[in-house]
C-alpha atoms as a PDB file:
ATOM      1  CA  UNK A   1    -169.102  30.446 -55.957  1.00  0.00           C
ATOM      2  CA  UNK A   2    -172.727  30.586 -57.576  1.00  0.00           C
ATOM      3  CA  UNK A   3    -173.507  34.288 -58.778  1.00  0.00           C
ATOM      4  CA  UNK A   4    -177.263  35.369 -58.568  1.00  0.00           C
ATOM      5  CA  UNK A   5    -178.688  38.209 -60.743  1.00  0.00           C
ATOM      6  CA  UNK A   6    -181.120  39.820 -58.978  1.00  0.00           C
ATOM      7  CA  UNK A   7    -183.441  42.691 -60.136  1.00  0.00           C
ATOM      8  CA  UNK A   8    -182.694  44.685 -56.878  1.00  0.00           C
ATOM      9  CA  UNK A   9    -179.220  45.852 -55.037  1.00  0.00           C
ATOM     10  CA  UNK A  10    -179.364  46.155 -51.798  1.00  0.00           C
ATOM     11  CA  UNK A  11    -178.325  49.603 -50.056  1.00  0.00           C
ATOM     12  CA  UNK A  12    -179.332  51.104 -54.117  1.00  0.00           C
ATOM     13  CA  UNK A  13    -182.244  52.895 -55.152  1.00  0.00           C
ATOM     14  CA  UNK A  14    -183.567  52.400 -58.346  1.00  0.00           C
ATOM     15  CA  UNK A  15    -182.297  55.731 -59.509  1.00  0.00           C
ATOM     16  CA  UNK A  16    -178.495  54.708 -58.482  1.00  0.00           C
ATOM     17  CA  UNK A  17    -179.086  51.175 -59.954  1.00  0.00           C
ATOM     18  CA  UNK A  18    -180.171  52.690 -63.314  1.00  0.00           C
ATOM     19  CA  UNK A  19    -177.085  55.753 -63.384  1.00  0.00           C
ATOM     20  CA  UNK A  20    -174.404  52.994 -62.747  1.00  0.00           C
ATOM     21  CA  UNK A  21    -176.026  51.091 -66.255  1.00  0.00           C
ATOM     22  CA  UNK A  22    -175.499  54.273 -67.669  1.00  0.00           C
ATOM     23  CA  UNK A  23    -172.254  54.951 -66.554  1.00  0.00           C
ATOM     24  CA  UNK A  24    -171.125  51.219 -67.996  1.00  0.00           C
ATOM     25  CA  UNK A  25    -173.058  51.213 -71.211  1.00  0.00           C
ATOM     26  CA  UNK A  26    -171.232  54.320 -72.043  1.00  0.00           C
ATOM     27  CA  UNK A  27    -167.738  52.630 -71.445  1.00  0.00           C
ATOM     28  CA  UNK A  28    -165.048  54.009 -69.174  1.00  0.00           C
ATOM     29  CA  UNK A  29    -161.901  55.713 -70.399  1.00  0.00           C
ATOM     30  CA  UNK A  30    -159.042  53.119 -69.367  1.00  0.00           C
ATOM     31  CA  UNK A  31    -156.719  55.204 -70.411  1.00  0.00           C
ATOM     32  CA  UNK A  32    -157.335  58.481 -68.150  1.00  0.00           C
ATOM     33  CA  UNK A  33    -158.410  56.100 -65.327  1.00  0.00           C
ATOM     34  CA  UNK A  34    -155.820  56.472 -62.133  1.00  0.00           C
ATOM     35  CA  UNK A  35    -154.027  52.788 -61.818  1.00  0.00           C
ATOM     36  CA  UNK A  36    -154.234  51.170 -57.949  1.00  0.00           C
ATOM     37  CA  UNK A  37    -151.413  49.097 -56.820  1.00  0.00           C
ATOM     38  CA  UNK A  38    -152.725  45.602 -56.799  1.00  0.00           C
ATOM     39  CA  UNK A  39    -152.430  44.652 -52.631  1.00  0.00           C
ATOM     40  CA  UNK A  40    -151.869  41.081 -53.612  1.00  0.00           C
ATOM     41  CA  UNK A  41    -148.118  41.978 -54.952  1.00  0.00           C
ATOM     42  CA  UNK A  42    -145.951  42.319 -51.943  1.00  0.00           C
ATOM     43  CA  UNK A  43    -146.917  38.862 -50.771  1.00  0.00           C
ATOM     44  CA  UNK A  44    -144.130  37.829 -54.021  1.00  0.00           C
ATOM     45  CA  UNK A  45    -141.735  39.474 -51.428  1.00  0.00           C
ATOM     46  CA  UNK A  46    -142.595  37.471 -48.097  1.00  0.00           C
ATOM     47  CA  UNK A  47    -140.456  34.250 -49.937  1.00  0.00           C
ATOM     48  CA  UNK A  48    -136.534  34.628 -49.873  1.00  0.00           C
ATOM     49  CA  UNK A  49    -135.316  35.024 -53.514  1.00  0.00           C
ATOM     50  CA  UNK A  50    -133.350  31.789 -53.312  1.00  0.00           C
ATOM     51  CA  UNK A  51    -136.433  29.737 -52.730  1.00  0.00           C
ATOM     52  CA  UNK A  52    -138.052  32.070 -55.341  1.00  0.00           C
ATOM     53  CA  UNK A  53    -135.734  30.479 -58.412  1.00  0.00           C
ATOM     54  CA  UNK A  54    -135.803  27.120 -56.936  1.00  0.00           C
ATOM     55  CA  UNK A  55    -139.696  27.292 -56.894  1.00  0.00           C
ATOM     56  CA  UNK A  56    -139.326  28.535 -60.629  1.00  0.00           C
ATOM     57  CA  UNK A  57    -137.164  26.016 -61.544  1.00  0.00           C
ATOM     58  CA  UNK A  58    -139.234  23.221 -60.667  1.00  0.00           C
ATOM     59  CA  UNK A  59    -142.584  24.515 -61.809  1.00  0.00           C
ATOM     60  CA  UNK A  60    -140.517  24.554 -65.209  1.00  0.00           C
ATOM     61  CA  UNK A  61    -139.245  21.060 -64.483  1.00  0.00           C
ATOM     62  CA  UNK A  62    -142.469  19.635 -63.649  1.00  0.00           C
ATOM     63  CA  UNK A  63    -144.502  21.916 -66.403  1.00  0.00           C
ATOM     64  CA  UNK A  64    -146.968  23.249 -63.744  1.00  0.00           C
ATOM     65  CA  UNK A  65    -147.252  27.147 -62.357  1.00  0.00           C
ATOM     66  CA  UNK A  66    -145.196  28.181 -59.458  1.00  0.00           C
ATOM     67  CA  UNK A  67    -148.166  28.594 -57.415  1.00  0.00           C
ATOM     68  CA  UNK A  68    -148.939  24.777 -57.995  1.00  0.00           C
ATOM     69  CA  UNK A  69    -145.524  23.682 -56.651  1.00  0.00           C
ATOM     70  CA  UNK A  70    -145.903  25.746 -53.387  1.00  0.00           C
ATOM     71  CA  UNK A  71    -149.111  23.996 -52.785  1.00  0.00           C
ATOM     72  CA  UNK A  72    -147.940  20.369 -53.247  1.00  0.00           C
ATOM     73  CA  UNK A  73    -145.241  21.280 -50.688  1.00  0.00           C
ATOM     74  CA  UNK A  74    -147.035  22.606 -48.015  1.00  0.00           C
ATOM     75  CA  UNK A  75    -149.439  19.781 -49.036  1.00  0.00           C
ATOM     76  CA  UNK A  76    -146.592  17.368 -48.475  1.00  0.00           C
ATOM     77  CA  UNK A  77    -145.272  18.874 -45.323  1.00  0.00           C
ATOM     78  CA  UNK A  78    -148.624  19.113 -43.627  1.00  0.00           C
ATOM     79  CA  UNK A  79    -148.968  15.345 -44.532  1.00  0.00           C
ATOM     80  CA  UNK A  80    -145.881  14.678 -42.832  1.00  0.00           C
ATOM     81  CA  UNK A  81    -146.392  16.285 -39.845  1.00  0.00           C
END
């Protein structure tokens, strides 16, 4: 993904473009700030928690993330197919 900076944002006036500098420049209190649940995190739930440790246990095995043995394995089933 290329990222462009660009002197204008679309849908923002000027005004609104320079208030939300403002608002950064000054810093936001993380603290006070109300958390959001990320949506991402259920998906963890959608794989039975057998296959969940076996997944683990091989990403450990093989020294690569979790994530990266899921992928070889659907990679490997779709090849088979």
């Amino acid at each position: 993904m290329t990222e462009k900076i660009s002197e204008q944002a679309s849908g923002f006036s000027a005004q609104d473009v320079e208030r939300f500098v403002s608002e950064a420049e000054a810093g936001y209190d993380l603290i006070s700030c109300e958390w959001e649940t990320n949506p991402h995190l259920n998906f963890l739930h959608l794989v039975p928690e057998d296959l969940v440790s076996a997944i683990s246990r091989r990403a450990e095995l093989d020294n690569v993330s979790d994530e990266e043995v899921v992928r070889k394995a659907l990679e490997n089933y779709l090849r088979a197919g």
